[in-house]
Protein backbone atom coordinates (compact mmCIF):
# COMPACT_ATOMS: atom_id res chain seq x y z
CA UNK A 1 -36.87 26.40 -53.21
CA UNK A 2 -40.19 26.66 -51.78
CA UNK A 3 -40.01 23.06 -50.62
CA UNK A 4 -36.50 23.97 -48.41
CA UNK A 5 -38.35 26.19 -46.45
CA UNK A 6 -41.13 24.39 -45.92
CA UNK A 7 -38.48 21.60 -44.83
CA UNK A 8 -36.93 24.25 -42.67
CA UNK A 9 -40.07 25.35 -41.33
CA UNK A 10 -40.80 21.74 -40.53
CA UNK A 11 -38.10 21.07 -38.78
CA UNK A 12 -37.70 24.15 -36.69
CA UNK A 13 -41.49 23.43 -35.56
CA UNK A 14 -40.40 20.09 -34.51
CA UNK A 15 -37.62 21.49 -32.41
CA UNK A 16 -39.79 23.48 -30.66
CA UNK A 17 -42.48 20.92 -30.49
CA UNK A 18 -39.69 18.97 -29.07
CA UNK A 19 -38.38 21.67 -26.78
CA UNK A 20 -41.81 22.19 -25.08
CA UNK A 21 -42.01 18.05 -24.92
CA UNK A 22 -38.81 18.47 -23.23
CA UNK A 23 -40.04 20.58 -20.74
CA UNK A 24 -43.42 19.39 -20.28
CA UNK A 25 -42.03 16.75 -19.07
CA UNK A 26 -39.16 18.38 -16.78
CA UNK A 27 -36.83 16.40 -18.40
CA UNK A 28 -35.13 20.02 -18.43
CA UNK A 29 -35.22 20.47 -14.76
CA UNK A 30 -34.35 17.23 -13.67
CA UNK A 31 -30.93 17.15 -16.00
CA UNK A 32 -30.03 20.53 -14.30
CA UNK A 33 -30.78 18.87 -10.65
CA UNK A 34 -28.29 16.11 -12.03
CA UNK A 35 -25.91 18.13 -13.30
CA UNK A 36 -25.79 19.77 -9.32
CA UNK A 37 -25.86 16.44 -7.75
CA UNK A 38 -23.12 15.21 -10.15
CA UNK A 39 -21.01 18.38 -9.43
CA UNK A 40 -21.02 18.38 -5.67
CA UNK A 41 -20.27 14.01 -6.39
CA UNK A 42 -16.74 15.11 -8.29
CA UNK A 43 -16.11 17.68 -5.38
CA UNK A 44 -16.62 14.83 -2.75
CA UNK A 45 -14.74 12.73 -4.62
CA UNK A 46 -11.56 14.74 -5.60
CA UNK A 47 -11.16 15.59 -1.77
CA UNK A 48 -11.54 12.13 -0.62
CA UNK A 49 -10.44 9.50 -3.23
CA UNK A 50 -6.80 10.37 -2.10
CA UNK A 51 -6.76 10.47 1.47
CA UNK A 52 -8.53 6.77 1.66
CA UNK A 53 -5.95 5.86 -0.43
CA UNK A 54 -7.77 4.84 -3.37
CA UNK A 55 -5.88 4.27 -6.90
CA UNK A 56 -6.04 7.18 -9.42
CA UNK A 57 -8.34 5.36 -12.07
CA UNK A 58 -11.02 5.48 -9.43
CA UNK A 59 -12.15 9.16 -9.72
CA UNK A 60 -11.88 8.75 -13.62
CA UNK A 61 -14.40 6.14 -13.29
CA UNK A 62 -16.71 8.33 -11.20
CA UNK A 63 -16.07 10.86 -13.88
CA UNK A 64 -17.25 8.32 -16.84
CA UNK A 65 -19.70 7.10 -14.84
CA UNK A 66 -21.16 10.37 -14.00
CA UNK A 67 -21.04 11.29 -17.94
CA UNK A 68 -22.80 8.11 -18.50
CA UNK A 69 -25.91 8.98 -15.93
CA UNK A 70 -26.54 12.38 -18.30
CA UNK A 71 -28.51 10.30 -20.80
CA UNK A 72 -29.93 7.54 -18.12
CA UNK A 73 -31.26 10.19 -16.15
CA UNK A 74 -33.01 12.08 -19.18
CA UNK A 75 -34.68 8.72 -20.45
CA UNK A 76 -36.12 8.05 -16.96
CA UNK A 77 -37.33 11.83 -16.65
CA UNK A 78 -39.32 10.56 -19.68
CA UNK A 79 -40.62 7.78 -19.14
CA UNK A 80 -42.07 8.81 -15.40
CA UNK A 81 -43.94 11.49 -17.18
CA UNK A 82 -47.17 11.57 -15.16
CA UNK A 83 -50.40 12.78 -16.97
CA UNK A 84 -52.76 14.98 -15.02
CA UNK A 85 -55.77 13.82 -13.32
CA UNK A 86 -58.71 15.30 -11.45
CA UNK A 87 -57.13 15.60 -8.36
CA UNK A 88 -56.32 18.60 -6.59
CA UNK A 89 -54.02 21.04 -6.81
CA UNK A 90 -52.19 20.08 -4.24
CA UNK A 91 -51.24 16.28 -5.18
CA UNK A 92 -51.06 18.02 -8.75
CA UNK A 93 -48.11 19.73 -7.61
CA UNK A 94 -46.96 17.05 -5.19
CA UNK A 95 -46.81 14.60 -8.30
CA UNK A 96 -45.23 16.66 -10.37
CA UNK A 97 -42.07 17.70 -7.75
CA UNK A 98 -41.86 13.37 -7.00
CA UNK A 99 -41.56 13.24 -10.97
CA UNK A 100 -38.92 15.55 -10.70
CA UNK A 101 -36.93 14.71 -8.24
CA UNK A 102 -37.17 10.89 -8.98
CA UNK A 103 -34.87 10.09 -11.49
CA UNK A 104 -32.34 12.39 -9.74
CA UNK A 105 -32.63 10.22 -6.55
CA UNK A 106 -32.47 6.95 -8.99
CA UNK A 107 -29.07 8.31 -10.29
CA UNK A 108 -27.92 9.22 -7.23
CA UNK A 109 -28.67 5.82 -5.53
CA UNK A 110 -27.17 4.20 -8.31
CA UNK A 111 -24.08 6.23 -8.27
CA UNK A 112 -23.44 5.72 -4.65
CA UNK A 113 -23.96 1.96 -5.28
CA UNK A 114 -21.54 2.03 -7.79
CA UNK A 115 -19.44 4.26 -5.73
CA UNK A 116 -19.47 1.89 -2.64
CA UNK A 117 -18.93 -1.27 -4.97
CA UNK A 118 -16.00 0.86 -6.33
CA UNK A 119 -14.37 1.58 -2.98
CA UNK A 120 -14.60 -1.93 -1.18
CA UNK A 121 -12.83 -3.63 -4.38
CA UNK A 122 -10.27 -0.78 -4.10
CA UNK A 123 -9.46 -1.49 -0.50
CA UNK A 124 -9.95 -4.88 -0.28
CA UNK A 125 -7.74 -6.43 -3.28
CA UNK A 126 -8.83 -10.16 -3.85
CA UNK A 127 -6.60 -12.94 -5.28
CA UNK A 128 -8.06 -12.79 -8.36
CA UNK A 129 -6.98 -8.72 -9.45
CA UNK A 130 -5.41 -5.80 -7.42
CA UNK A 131 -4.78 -3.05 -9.29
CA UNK A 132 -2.83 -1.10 -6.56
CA UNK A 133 -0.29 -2.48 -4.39
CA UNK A 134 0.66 -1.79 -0.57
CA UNK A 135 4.24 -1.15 -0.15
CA UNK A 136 3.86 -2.10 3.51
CA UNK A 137 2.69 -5.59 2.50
CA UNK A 138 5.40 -8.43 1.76
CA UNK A 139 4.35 -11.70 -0.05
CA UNK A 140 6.52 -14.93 0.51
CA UNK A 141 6.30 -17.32 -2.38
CA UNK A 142 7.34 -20.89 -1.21
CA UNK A 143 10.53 -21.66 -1.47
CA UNK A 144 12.37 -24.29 -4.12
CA UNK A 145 13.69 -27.23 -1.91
CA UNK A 146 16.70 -28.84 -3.56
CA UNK A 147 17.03 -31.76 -0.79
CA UNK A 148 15.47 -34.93 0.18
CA UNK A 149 15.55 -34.28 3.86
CA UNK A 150 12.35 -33.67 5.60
CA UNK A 151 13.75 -31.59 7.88
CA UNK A 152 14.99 -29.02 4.64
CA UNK A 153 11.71 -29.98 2.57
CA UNK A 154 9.39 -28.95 5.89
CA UNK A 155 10.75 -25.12 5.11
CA UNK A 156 9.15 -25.00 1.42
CA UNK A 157 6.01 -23.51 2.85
CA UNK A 158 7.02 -23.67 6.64
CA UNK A 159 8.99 -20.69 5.77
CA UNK A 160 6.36 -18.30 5.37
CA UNK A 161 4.77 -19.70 8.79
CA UNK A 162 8.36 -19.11 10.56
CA UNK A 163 8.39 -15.41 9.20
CA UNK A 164 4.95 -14.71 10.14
CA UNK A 165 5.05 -13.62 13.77
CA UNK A 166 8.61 -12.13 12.88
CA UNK A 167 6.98 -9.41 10.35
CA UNK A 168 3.93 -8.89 12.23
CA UNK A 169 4.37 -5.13 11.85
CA UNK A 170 5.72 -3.21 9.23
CA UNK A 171 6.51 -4.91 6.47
CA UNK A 172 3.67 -6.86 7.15
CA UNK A 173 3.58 -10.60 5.22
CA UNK A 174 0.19 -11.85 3.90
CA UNK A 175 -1.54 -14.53 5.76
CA UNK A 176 0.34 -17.90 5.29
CA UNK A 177 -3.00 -19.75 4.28
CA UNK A 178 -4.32 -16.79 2.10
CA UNK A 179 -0.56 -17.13 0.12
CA UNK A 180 -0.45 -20.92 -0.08
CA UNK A 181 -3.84 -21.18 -1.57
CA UNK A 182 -3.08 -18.58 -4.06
CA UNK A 183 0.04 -19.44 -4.88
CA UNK A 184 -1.71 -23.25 -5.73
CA UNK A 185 -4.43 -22.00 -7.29
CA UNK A 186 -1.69 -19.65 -9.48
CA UNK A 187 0.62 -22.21 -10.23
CA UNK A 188 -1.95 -25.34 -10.57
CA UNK A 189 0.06 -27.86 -8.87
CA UNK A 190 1.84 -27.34 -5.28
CA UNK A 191 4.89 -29.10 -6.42
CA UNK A 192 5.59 -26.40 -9.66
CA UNK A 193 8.26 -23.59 -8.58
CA UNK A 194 7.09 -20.46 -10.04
CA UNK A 195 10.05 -18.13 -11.67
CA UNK A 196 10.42 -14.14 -10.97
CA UNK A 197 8.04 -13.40 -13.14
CA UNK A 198 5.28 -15.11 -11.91
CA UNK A 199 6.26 -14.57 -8.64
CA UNK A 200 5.76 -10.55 -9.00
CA UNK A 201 2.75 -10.93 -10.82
CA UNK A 202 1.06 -13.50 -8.13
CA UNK A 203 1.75 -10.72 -5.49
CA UNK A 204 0.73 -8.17 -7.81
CA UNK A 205 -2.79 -9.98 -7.96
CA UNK A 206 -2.45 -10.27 -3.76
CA UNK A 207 -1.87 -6.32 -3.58
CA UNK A 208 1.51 -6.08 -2.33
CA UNK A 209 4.34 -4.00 -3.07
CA UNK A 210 7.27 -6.72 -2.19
CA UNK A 211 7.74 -10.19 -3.21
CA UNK A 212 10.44 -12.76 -1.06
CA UNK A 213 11.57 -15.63 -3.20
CA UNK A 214 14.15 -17.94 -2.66
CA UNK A 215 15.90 -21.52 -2.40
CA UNK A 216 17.06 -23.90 -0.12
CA UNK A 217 19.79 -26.16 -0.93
CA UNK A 218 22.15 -29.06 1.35
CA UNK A 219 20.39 -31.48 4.02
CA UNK A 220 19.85 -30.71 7.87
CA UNK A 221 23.25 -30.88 9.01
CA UNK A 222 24.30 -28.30 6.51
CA UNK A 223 22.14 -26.68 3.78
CA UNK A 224 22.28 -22.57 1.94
CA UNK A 225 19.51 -20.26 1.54
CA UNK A 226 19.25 -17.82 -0.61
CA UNK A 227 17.09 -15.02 -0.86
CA UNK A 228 15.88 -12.24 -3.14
CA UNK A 229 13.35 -9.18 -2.46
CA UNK A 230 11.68 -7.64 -5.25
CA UNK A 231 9.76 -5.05 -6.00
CA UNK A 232 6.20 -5.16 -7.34
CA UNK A 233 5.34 -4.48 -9.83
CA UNK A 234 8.20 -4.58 -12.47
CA UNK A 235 10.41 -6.78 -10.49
CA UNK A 236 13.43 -4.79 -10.02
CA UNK A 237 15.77 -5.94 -6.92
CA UNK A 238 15.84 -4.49 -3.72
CA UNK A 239 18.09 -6.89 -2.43
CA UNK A 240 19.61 -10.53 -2.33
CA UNK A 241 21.44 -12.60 0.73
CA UNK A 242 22.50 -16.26 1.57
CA UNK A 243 22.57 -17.83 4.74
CA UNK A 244 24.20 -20.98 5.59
CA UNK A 245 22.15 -22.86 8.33
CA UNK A 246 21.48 -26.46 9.61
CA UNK A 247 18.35 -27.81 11.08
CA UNK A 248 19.08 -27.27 14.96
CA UNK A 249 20.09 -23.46 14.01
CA UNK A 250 16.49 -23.21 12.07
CA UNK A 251 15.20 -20.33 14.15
CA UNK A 252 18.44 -18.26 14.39
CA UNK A 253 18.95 -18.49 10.44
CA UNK A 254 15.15 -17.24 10.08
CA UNK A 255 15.41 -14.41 12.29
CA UNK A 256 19.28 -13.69 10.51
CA UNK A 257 16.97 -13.89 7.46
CA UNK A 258 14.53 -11.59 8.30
CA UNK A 259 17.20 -9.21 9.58
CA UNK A 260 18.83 -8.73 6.53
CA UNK A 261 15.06 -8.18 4.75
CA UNK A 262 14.41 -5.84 6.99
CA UNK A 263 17.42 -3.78 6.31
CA UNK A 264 16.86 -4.30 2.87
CA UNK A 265 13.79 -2.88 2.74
CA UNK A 266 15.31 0.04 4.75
CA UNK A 267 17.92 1.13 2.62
CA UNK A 268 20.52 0.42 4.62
CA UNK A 269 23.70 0.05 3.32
CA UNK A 270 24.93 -3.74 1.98
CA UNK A 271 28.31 -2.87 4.43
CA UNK A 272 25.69 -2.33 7.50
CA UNK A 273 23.72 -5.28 6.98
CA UNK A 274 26.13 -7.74 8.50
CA UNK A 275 26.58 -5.69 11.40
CA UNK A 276 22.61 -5.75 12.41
CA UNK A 277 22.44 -9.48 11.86
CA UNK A 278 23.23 -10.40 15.46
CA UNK A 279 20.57 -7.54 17.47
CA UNK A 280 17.44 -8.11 19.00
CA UNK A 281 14.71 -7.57 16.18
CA UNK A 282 13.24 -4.91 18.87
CA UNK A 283 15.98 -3.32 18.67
CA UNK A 284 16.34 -3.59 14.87
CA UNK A 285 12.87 -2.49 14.57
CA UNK A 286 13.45 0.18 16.32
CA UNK A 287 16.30 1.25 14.26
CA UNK A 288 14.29 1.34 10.94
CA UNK A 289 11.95 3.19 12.69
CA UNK A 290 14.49 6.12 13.16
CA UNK A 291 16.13 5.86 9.45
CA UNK A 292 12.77 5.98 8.10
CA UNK A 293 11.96 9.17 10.39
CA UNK A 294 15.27 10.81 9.76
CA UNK A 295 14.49 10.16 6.02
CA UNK A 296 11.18 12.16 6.52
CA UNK A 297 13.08 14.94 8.08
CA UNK A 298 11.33 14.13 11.18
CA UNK A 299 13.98 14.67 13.46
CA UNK A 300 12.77 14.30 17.42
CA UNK A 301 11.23 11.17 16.01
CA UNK A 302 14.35 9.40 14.73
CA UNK A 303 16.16 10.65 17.38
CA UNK A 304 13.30 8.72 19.94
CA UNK A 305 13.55 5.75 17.63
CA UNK A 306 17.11 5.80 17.79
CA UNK A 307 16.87 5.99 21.76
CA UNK A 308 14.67 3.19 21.80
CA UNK A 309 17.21 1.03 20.13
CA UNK A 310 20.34 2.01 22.55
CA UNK A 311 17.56 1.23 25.39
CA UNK A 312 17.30 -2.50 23.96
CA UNK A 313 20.71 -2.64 23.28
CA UNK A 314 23.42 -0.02 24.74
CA UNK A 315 26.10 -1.58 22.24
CA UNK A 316 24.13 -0.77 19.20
CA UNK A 317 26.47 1.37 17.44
CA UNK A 318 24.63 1.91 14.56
CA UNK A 319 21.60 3.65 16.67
CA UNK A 320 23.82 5.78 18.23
CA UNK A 321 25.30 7.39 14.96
CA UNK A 322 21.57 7.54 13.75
CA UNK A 323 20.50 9.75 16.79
CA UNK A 324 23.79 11.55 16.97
CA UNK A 325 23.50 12.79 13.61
CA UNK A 326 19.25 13.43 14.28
CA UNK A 327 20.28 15.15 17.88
CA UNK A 328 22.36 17.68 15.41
CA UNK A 329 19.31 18.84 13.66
CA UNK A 330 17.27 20.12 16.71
CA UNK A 331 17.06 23.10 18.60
CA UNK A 332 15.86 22.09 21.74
CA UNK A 333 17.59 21.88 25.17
CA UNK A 334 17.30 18.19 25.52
CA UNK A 335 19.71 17.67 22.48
CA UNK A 336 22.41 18.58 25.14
CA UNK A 337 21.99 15.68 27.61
CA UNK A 338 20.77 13.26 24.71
CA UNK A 339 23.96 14.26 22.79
CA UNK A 340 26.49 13.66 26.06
CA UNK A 341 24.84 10.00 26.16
CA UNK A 342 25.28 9.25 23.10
CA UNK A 343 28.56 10.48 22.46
CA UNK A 344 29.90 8.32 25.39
CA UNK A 345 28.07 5.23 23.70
CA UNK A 346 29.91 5.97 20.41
CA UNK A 347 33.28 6.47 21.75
CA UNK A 348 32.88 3.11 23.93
CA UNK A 349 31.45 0.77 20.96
CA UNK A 350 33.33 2.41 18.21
CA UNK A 351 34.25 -1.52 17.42
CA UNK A 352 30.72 -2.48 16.72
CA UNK A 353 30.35 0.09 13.63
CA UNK A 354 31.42 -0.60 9.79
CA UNK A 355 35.00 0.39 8.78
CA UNK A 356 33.31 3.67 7.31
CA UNK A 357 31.50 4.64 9.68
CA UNK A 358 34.00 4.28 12.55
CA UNK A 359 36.42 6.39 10.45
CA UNK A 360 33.19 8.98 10.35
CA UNK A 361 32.91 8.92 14.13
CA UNK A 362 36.86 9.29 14.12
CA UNK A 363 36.77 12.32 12.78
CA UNK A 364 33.52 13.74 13.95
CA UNK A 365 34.28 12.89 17.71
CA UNK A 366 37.37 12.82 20.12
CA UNK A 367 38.93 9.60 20.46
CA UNK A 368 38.70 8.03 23.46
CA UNK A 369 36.66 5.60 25.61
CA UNK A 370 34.48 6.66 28.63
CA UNK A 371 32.35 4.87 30.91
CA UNK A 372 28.65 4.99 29.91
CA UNK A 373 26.21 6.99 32.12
């Protein structure tokens, strides 16, 4: 019995031995100026992280990592423990607020380091692992060539150059040299064909949100491509067409191509699609523009988007239901003069819309035909 509490004794005098260590030391102080730093750190970061976009594991990582600091922190306070010396009182003092506040500036550095480190691989996803994906940002595996023809086999990567200037905005494809190297470097050898799979997870690893794969088959005169958009990751299909096309007709069966992505990608309807094929891409573009808008519940937008359109192309029936159908969901004067314009186009191109849609306009509008203003 009497040796338990001299054991106890013991060890609560090496608590307190340890205590005072502690703050002899200002190990103490210095975990409390941590703990601050570390608080206003989470702040910063659950404000910000979102906003630039960055993927939700990131502020759990600042979160371990800021755990993790707690004990790195304490073991420097400890071992920058400066003993006293003659000096004055003033560099007494001086010496001891440096030993302080040092380790708290070393975690802090280190943090931010981390931090920064953290944020560039976020943003910037390399080749090699991209944990988030951009749904604005399109990869284009190349394509399987089932011909002999050089002027069919030229389209296994000159596809991707072709689309290029075509989806220079939104969808946006990656770089045609950035994909070809990667998708070499993926697949080992540039005559393997990669399947869906590998497809996804190859523009997984690029960062974006859409994959186009497809095939070409037939010679020059006459040849079929076929084309499927996925979504990354997991694959699922947003959409599939075939084109039939010959070598003189190369660039009109790209941009009918790219059309039909594009709509696709929209939403639109698989009835529509056919019916946008033939338009400008400005036009087209434009279009998107106001269904995405109008999806939004942004209103005066898609109806300006749909304006655009009709100003590329006056026939574009399509448009003109799109703004007719935004103009009805605004309160403002102009509706009145935009909706008289656009009525007239509707009733003059009621040809150029989908058999369900032109039954809509049937029975939302007077029948008729009136010259456009």
């Amino acid at each position: 019995m009497l040796e338990q509490e001299e054991g106890g004794h013991t060890l609560a005098m090496n608590l307190d031995t340890f205590w005072t260590e502690l703050r002899r030391r200002r190990v103490v102080r210095v975990v409390v100026a941590y703990a601050v730093a570390v608080f206003i750190i989470l702040q910063v970061a659950s404000l910000t992280f979102e906003p630039l976009g960055l993927p939700a594991w990131t502020y759990q990582f600042v979160l371990i990592l800021c755990m993790g600091g707690f004990p790195v922190v304490s073991a420097l306070a400890w071992a920058f423990d400066v003993k006293k010396d003659s000096g004055s009182d003033a560099e007494t003092k001086k010496a001891r607020s440096f030993r302080v506040t040092r380790p708290v500036i070393i975690g802090c550095i280190v943090l931010l380091g981390s931090g920064f480190a953290l944020w560039n691989f976020s943003t910037n996803p390399t080749e090699i692992e991209a944990d988030g994906v951009d749904v604005d940002l399109m990869a284009v595996v190349p394509f399987r060539i089932s011909s002999a023809d050089e002027r069919v086999t030229i389209l296994r990567e000159g596809v991707l150059d072709m689309l290029a200037p075509i989806f220079s905005g939104k969808p946006e494809i990656i770089d045609s040299g950035r994909m070809i190297n990667a998708w070499r470097d993926y697949a080992g050898d540039s005559e393997a064909n990669l399947s869906e799979a590998e497809s996804v997870e190859l523009a997984r690893r690029l960062g974006a949100g859409r994959v186009l794969v497809g095939s070409v088959v037939g010679d020059g005169e006459g040849f079929a491509m076929n084309a499927r958009l996925l979504r990354v990751p997991g694959g699922d299909l947003i959409g599939d067409v075939s084109i039939d096309g010959s070598a003189p007709s190369l660039r009109e069966t790209l941009t009918q191509l790219a059309s039909q992505v594009l709509s696709m990608e929209a939403g639109v309807d698989e009835g529509q699609i056919d019916y946008l094929t033939e338009l400008p891409l400005d036009a087209l573009a434009a279009y998107l523009d106001g269904r995405s808008a109008y999806r939004r519940t942004a209103y005066v937008e898609a109806r300006t988007a749909y304006i655009r359109a009709l100003d590329i192309d006056s026939t574009f029936a399509l448009a003109a239901l799109g703004a007719y159908q935004a103009i009805q969901m605004g309160l403002d004067t102009e509706r009145f003069s935009l909706q008289a314009r656009v009525g007239r186009l509707l009733r003059n191109h009621l040809d150029n819309l989908p058999p369900r849609d032109e039954e809509f306009v049937r029975l939302l509008l007077p029948t008729g035909r009136s010259s456009v203003v």
